[in-house]
PDB file of N, CA and C in Angstrom:
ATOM      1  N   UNK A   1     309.243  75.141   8.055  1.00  0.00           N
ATOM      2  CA  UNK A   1     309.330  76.520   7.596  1.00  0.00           C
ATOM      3  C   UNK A   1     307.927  77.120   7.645  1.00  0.00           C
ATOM      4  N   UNK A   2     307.714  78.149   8.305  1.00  0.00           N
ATOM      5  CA  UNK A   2     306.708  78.650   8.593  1.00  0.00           C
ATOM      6  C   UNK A   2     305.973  79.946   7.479  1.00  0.00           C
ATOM      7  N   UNK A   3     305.001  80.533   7.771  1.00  0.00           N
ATOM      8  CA  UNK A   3     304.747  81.541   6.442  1.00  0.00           C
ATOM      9  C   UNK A   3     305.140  82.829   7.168  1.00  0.00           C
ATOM     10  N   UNK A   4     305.364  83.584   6.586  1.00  0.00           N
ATOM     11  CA  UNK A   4     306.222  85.252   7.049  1.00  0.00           C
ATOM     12  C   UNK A   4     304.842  86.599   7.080  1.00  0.00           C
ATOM     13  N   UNK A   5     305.017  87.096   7.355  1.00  0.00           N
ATOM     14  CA  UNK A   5     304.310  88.067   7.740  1.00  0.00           C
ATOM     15  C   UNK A   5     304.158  88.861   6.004  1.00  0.00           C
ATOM     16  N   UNK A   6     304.808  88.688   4.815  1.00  0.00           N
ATOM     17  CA  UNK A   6     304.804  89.025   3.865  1.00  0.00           C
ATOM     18  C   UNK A   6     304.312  88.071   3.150  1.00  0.00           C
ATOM     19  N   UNK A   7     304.190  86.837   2.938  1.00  0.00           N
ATOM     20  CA  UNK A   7     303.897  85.951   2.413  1.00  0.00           C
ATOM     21  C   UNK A   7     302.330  86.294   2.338  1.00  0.00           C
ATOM     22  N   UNK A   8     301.844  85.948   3.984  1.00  0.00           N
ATOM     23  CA  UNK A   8     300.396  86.097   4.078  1.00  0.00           C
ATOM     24  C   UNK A   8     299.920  87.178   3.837  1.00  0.00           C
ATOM     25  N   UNK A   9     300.244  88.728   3.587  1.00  0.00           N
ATOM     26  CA  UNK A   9     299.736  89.823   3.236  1.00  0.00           C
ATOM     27  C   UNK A   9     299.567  89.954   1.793  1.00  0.00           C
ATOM     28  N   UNK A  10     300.565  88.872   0.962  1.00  0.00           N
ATOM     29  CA  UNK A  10     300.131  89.080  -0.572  1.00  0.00           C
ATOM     30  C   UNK A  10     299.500  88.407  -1.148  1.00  0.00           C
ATOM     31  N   UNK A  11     299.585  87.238  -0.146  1.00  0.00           N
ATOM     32  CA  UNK A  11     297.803  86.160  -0.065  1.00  0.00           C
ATOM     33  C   UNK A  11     296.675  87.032   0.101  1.00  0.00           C
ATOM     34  N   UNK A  12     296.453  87.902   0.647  1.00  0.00           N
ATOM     35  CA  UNK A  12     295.512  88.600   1.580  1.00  0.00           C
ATOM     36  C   UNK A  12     294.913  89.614  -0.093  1.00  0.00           C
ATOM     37  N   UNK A  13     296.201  90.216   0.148  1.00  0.00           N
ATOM     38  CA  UNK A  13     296.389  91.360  -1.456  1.00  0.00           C
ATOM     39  C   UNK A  13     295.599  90.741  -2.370  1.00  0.00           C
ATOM     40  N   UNK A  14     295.983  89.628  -2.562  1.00  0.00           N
ATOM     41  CA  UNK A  14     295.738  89.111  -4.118  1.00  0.00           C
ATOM     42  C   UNK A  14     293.969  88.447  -4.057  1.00  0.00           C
ATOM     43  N   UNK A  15     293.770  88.039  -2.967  1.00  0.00           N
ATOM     44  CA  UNK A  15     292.808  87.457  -2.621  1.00  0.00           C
ATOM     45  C   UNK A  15     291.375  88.808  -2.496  1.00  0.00           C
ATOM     46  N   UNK A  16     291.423  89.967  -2.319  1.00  0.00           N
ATOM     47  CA  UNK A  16     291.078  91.304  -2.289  1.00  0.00           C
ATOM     48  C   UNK A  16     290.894  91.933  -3.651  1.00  0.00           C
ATOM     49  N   UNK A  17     292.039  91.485  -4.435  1.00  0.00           N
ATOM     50  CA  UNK A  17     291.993  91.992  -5.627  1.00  0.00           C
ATOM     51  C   UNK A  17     291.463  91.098  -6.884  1.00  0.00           C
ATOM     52  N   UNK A  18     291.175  90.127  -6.210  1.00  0.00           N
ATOM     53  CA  UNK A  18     290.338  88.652  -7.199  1.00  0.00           C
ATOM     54  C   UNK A  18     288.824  88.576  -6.848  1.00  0.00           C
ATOM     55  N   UNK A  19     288.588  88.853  -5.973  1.00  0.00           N
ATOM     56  CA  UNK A  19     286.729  89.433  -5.439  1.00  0.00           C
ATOM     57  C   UNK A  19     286.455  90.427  -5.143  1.00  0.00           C
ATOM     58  N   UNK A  20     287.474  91.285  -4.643  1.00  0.00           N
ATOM     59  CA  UNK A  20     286.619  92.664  -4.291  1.00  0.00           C
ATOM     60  C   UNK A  20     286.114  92.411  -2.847  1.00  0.00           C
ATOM     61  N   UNK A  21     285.638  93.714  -2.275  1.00  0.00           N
ATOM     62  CA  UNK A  21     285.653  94.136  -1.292  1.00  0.00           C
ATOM     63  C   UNK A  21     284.054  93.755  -0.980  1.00  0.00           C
ATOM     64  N   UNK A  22     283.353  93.913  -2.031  1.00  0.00           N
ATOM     65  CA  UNK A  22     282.087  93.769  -1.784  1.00  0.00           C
ATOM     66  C   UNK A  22     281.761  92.473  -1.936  1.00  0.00           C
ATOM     67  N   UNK A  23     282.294  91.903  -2.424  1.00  0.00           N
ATOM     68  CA  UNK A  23     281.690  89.964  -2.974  1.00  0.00           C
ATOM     69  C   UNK A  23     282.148  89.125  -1.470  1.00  0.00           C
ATOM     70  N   UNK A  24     283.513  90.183  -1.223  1.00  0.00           N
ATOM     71  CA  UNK A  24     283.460  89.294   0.185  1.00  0.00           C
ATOM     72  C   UNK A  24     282.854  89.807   1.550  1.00  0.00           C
ATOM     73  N   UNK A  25     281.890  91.093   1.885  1.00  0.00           N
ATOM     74  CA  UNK A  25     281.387  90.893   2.627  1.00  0.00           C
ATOM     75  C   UNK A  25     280.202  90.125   2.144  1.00  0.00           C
ATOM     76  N   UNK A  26     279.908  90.185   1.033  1.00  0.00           N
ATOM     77  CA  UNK A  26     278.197  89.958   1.120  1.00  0.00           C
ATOM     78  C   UNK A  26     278.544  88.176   1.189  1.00  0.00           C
ATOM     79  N   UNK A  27     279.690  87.773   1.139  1.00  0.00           N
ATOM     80  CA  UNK A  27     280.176  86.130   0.680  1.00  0.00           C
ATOM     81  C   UNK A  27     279.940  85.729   2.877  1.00  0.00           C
ATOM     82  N   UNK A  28     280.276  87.237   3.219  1.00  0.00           N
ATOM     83  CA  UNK A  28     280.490  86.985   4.918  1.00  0.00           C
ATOM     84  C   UNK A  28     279.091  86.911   5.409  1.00  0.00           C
ATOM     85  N   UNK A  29     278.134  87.860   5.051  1.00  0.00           N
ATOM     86  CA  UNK A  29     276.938  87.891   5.086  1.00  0.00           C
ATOM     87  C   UNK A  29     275.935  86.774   4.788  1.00  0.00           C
ATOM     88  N   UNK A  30     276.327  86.260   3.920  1.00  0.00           N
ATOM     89  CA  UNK A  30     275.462  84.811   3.604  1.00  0.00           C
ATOM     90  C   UNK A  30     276.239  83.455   4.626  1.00  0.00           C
ATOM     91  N   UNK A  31     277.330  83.518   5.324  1.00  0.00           N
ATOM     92  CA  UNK A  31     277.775  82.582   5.649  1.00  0.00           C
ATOM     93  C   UNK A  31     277.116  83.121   7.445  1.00  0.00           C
ATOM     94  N   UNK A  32     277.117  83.993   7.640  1.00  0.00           N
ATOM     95  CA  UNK A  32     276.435  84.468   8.754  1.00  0.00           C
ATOM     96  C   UNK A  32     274.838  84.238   8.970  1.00  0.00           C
ATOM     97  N   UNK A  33     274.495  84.071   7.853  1.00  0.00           N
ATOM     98  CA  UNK A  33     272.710  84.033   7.864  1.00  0.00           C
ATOM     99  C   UNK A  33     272.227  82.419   7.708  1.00  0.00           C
ATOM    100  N   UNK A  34     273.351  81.596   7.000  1.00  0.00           N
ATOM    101  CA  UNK A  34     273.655  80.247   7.519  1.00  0.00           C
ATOM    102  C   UNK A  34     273.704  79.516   8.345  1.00  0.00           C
ATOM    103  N   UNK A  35     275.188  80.325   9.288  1.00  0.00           N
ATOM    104  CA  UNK A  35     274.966  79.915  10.857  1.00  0.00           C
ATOM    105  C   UNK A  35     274.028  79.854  11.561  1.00  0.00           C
ATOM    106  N   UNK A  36     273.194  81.567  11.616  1.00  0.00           N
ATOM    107  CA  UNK A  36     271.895  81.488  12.753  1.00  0.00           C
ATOM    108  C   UNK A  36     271.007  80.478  11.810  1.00  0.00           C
ATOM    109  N   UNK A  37     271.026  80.139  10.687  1.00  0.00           N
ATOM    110  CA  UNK A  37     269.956  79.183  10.337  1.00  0.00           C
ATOM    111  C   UNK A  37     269.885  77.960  10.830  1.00  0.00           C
ATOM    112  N   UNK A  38     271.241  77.670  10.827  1.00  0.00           N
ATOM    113  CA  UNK A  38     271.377  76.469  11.314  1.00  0.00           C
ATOM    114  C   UNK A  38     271.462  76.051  12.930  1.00  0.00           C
ATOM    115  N   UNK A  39     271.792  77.182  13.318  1.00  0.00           N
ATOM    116  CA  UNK A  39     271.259  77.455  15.022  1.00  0.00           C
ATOM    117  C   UNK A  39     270.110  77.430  15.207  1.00  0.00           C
ATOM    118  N   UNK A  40     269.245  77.871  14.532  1.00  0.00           N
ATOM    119  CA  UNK A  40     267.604  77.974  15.117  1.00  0.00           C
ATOM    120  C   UNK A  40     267.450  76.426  14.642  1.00  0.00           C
ATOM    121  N   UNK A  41     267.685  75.909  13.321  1.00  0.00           N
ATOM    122  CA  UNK A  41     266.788  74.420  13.305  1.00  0.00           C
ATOM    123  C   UNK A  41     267.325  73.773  14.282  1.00  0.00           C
ATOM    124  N   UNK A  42     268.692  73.553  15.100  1.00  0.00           N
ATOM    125  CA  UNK A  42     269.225  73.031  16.228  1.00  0.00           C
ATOM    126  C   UNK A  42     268.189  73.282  17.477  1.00  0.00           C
ATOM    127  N   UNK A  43     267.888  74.532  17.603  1.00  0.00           N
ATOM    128  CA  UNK A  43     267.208  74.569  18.791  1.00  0.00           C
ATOM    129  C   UNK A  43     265.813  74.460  18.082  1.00  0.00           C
ATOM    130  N   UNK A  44     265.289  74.544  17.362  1.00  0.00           N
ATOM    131  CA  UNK A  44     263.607  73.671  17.504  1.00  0.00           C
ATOM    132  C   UNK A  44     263.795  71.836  16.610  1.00  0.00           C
ATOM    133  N   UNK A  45     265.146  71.686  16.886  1.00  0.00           N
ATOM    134  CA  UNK A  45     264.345  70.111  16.764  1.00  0.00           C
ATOM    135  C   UNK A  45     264.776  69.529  18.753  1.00  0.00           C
ATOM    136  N   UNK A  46     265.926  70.406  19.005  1.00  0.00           N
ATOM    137  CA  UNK A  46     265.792  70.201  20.732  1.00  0.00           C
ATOM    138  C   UNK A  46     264.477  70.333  21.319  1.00  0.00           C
ATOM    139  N   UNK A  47     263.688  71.177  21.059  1.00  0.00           N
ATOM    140  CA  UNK A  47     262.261  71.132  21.737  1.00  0.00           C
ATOM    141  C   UNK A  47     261.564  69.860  21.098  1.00  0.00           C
ATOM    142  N   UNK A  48     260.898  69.519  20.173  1.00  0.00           N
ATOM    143  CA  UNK A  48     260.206  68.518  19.736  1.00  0.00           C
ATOM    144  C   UNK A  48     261.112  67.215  20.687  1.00  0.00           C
ATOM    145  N   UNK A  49     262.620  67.459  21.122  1.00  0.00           N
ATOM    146  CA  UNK A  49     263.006  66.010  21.547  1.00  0.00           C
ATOM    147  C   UNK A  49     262.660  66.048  23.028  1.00  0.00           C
ATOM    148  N   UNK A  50     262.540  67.409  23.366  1.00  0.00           N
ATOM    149  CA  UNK A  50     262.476  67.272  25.153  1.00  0.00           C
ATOM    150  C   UNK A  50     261.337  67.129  25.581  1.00  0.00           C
ATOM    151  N   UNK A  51     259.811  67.023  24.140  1.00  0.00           N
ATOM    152  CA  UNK A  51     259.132  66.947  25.080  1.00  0.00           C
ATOM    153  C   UNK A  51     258.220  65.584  24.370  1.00  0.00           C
ATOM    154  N   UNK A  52     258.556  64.539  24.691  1.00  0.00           N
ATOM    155  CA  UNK A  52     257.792  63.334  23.896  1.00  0.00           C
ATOM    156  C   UNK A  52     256.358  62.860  24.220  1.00  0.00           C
ATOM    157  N   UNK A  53     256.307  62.460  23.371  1.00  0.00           N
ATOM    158  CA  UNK A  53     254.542  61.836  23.603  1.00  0.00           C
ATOM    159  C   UNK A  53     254.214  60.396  24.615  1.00  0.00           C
ATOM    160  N   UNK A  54     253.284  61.351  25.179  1.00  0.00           N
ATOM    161  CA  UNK A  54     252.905  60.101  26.572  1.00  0.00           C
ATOM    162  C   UNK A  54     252.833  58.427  25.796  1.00  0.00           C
ATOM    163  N   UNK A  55     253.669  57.455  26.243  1.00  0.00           N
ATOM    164  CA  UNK A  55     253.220  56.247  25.859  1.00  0.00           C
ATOM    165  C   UNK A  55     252.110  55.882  25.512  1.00  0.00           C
ATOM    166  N   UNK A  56     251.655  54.486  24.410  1.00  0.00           N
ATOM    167  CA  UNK A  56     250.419  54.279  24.254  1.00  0.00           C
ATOM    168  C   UNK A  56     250.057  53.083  25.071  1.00  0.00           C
ATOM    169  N   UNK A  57     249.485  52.579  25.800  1.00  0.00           N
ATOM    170  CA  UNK A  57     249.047  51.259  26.584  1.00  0.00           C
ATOM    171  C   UNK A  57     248.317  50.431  25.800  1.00  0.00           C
ATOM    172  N   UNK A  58     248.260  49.496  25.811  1.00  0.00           N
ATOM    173  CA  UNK A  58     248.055  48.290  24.740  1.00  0.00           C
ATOM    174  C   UNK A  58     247.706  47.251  25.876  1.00  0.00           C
ATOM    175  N   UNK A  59     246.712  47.215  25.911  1.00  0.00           N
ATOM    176  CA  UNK A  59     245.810  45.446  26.452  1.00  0.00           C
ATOM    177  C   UNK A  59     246.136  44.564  26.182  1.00  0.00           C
ATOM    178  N   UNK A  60     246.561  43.939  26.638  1.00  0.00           N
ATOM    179  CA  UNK A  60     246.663  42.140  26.087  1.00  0.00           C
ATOM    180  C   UNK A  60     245.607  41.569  26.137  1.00  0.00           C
ATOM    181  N   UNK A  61     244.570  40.571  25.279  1.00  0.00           N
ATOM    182  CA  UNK A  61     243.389  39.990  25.450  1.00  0.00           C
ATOM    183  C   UNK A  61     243.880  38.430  25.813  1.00  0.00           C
ATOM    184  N   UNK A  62     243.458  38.248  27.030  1.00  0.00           N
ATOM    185  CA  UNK A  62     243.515  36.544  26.675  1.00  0.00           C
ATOM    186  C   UNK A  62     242.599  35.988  25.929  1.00  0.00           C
ATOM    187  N   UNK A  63     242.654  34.323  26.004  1.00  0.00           N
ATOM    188  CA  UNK A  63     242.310  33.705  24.912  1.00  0.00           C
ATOM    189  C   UNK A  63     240.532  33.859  25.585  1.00  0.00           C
ATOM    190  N   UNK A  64     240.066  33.830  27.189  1.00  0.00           N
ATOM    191  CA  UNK A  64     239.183  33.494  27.442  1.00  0.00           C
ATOM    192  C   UNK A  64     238.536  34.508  27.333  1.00  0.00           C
ATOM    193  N   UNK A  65     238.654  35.626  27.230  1.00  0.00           N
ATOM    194  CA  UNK A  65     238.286  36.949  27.308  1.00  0.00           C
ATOM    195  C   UNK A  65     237.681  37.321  25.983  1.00  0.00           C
ATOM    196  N   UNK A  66     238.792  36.814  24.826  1.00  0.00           N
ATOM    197  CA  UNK A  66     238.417  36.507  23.167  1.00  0.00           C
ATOM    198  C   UNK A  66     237.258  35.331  22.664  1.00  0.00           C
ATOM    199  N   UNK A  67     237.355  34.610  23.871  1.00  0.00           N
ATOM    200  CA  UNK A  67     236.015  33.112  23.341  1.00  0.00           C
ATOM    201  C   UNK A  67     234.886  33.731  23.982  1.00  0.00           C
ATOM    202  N   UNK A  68     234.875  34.224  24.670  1.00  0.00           N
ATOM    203  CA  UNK A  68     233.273  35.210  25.815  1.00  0.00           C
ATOM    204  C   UNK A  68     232.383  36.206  24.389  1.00  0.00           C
ATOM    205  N   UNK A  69     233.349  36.661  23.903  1.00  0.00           N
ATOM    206  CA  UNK A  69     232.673  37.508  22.667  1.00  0.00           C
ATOM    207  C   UNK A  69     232.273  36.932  21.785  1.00  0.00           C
ATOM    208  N   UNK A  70     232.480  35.787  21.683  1.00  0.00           N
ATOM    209  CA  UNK A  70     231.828  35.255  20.026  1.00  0.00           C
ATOM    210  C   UNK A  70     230.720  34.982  20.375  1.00  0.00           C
ATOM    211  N   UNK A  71     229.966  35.080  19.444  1.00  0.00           N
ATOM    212  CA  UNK A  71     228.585  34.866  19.287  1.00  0.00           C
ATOM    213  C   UNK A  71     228.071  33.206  19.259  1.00  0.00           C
ATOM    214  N   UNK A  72     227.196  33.041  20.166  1.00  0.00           N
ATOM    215  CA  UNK A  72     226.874  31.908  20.011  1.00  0.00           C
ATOM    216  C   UNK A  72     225.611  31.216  18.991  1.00  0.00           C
ATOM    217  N   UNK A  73     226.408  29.984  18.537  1.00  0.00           N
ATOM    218  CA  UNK A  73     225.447  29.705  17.424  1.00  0.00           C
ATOM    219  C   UNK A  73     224.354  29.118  18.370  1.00  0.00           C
ATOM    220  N   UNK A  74     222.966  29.525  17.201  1.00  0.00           N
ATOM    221  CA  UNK A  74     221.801  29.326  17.822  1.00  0.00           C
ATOM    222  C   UNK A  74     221.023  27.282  17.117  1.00  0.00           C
ATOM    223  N   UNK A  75     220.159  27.470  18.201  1.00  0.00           N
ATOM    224  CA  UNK A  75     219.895  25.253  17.787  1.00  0.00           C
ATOM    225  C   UNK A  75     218.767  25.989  16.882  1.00  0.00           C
ATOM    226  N   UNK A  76     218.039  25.757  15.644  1.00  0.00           N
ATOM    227  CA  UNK A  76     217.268  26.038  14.788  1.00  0.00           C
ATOM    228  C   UNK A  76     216.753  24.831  14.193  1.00  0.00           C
TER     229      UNK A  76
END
């Protein structure tokens, strides 16, 4: 059973006459200033992802490369 073309108009009625005319645009107005809010943080966290930071390169030391640097003890 479906809703009638009268049903939903005294939904509509009653729903008009429980906020008013003004509570529900300004209720439309804040749900609108939401959306684009939430559209713009969408599109600037897309930029920070499209453009990433160049890799860092990291040396490996071998072991012989690490024994060349130490300081050698002196004969005293």
């Amino acid at each position: 059973m479906g809703l009638s073309f009268w049903q939903i108009a005294i939904v509509v009625l009653l729903f008009v006459l429980l906020f008013g005319r003004g509570k529900i645009s300004d209720l439309m107005g804040d749900v609108a200033k939401g959306i684009k809010s939430f559209k713009k943080g969408l599109s600037e966290e897309d930029t920070d992802v499209a453009a990433p930071e160049e890799p860092k390169i990291i040396e490996q030391k071998t072991e012989t490369a690490v024994n060349d640097k130490k300081p050698k003890k002196s004969k005293s």
